[in-house]
C-alpha atoms as a PDB file:
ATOM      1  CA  UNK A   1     -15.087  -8.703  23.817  1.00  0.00           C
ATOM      2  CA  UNK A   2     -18.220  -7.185  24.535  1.00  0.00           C
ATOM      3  CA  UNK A   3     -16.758  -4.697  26.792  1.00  0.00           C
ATOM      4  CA  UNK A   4     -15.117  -3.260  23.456  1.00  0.00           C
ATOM      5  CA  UNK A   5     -18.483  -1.992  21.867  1.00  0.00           C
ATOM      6  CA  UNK A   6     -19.538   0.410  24.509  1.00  0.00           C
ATOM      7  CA  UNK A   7     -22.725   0.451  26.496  1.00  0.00           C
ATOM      8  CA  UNK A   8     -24.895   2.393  23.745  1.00  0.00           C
ATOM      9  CA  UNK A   9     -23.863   0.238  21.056  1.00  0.00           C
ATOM     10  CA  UNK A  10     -24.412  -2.542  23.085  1.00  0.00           C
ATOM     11  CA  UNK A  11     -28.001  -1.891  24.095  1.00  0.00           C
ATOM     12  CA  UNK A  12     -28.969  -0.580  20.273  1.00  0.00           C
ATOM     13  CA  UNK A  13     -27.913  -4.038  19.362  1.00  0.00           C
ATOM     14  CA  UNK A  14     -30.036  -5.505  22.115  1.00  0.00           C
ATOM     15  CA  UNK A  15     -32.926  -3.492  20.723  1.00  0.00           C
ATOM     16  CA  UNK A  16     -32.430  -4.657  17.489  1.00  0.00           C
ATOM     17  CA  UNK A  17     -33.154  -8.470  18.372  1.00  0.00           C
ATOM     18  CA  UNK A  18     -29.219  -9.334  17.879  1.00  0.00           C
ATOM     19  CA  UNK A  19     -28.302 -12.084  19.908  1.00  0.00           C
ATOM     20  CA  UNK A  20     -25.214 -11.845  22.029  1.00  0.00           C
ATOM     21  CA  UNK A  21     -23.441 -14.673  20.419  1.00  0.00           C
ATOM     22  CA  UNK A  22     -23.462 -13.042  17.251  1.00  0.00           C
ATOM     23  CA  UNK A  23     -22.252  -9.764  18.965  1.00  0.00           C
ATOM     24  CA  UNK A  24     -18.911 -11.386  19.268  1.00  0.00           C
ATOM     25  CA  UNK A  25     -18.817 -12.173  15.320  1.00  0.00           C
ATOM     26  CA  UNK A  26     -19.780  -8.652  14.809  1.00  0.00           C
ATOM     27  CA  UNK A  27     -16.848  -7.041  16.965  1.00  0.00           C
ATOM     28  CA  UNK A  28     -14.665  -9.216  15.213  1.00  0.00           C
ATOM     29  CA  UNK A  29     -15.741  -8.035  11.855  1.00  0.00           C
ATOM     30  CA  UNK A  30     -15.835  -4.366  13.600  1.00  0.00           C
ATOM     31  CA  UNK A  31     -13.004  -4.046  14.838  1.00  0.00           C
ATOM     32  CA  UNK A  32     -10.862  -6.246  11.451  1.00  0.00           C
ATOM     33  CA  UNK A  33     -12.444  -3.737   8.928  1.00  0.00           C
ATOM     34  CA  UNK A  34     -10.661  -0.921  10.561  1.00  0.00           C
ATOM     35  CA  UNK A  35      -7.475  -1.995   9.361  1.00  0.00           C
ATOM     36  CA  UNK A  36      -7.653  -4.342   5.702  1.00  0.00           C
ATOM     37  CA  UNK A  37      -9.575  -2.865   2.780  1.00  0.00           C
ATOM     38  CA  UNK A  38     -11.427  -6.264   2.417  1.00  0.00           C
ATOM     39  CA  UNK A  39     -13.656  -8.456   3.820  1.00  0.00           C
ATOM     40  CA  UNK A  40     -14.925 -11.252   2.502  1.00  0.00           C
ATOM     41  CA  UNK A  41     -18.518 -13.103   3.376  1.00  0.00           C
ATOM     42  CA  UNK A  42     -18.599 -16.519   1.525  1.00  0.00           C
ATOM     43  CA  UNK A  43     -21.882 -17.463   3.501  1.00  0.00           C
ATOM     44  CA  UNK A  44     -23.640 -14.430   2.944  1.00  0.00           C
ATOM     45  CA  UNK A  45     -24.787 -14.504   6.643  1.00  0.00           C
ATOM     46  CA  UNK A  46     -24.044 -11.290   7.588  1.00  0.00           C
ATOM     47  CA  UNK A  47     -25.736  -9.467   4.335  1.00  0.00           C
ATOM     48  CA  UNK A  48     -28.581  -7.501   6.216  1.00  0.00           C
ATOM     49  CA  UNK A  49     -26.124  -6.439   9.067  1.00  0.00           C
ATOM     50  CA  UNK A  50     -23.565  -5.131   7.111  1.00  0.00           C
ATOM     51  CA  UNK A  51     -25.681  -2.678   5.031  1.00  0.00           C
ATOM     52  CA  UNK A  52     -27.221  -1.676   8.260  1.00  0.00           C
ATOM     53  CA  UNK A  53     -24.213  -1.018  10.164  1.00  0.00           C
ATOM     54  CA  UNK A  54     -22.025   0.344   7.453  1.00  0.00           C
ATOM     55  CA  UNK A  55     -22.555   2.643   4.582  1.00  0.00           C
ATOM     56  CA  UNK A  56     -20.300   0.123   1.881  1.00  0.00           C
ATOM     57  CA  UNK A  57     -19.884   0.568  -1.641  1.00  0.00           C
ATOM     58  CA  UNK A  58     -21.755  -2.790  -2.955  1.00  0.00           C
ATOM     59  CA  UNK A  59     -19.997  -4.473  -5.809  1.00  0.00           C
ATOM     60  CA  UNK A  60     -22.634  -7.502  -7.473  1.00  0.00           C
ATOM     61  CA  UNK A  61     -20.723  -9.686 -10.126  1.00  0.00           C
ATOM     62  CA  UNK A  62     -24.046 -10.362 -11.908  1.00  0.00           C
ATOM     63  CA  UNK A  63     -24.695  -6.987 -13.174  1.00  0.00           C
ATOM     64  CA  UNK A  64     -21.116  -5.608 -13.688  1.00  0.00           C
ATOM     65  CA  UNK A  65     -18.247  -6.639 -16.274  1.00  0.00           C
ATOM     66  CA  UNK A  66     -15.267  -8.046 -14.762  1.00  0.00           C
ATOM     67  CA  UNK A  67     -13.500  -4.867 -15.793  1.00  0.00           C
ATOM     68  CA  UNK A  68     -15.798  -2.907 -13.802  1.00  0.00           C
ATOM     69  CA  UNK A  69     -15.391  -4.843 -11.057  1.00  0.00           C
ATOM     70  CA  UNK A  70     -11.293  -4.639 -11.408  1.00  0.00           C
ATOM     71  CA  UNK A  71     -12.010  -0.435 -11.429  1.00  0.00           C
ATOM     72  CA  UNK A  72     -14.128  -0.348  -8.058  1.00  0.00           C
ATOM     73  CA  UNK A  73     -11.749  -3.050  -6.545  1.00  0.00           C
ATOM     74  CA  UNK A  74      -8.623  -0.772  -7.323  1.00  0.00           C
ATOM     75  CA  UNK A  75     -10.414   2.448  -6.075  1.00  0.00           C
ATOM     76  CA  UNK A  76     -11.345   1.149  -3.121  1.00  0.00           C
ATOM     77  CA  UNK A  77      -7.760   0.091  -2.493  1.00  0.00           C
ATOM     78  CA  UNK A  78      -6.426   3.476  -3.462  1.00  0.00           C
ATOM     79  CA  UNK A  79      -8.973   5.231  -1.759  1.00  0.00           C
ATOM     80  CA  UNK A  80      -9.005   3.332   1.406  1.00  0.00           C
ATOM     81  CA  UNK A  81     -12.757   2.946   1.270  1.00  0.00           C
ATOM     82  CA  UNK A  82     -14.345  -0.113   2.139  1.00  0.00           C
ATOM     83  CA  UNK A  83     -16.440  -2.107  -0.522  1.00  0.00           C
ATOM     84  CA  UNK A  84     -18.872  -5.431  -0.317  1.00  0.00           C
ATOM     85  CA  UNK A  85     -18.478  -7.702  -2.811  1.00  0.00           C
ATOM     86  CA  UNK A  86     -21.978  -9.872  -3.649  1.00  0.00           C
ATOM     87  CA  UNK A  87     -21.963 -13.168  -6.288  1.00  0.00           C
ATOM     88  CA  UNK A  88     -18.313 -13.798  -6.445  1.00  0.00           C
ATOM     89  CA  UNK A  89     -16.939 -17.060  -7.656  1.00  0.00           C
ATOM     90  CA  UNK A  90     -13.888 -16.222  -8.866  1.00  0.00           C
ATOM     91  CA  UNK A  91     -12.068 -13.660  -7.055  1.00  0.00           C
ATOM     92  CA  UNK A  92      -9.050 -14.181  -6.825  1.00  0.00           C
ATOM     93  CA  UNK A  93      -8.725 -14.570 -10.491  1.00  0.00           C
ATOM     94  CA  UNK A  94      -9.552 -10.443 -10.836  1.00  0.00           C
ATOM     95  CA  UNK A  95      -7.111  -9.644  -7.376  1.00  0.00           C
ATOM     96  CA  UNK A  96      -4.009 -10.805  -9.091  1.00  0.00           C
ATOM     97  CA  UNK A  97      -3.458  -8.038 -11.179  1.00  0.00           C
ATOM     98  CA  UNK A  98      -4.645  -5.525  -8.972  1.00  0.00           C
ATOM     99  CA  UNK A  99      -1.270  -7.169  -6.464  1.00  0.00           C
ATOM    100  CA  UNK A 100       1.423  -6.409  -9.008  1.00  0.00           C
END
């Protein structure tokens, strides 16, 4: 898998203290992001790393109504943009109007 990143991402990983097993977990979430509009991080592991590596719109349920969060949800869909959702308990919930 590693060979996927290329040897300049590679080493600017390696300079920034990340440890090769996570590089795999990375890749995955890399190279799975180019293709579904969502991604969801129930552990909240990879919080620091993903607002580093990507430029995401950040959704937090705590300061937003759930109508608000419905509208960035959908425009992110439409759009094809990719979004990070923080705080969520009860997802799935808000996504079943947005799949009719």
């Amino acid at each position: 898998m590693l060979f996927s990143l290329g040897d300049q991402i590679y080493y600017e990983w390696l300079s920034d203290g990340v440890l090769r097993s996570k590089m795999e977990n990375y890749i995955i979430i890399i190279k799975s992001i180019e293709y579904p509009p969502l991604l969801i991080d129930p552990f909240g592991q990879y919080d620091q790393w993903m607002e580093k590596y990507y430029n995401l719109q950040k959704i937090h349920f705590d300061n937003q109504s759930k109508h608000d969060v419905v509208m960035s949800i959908e425009q992110s869909f439409l759009s094809g943009s990719k979004i990070y959702i923080k705080n969520c308990n009860t997802l799935d919930s808000l996504l079943y109007p947005l799949a009719q």
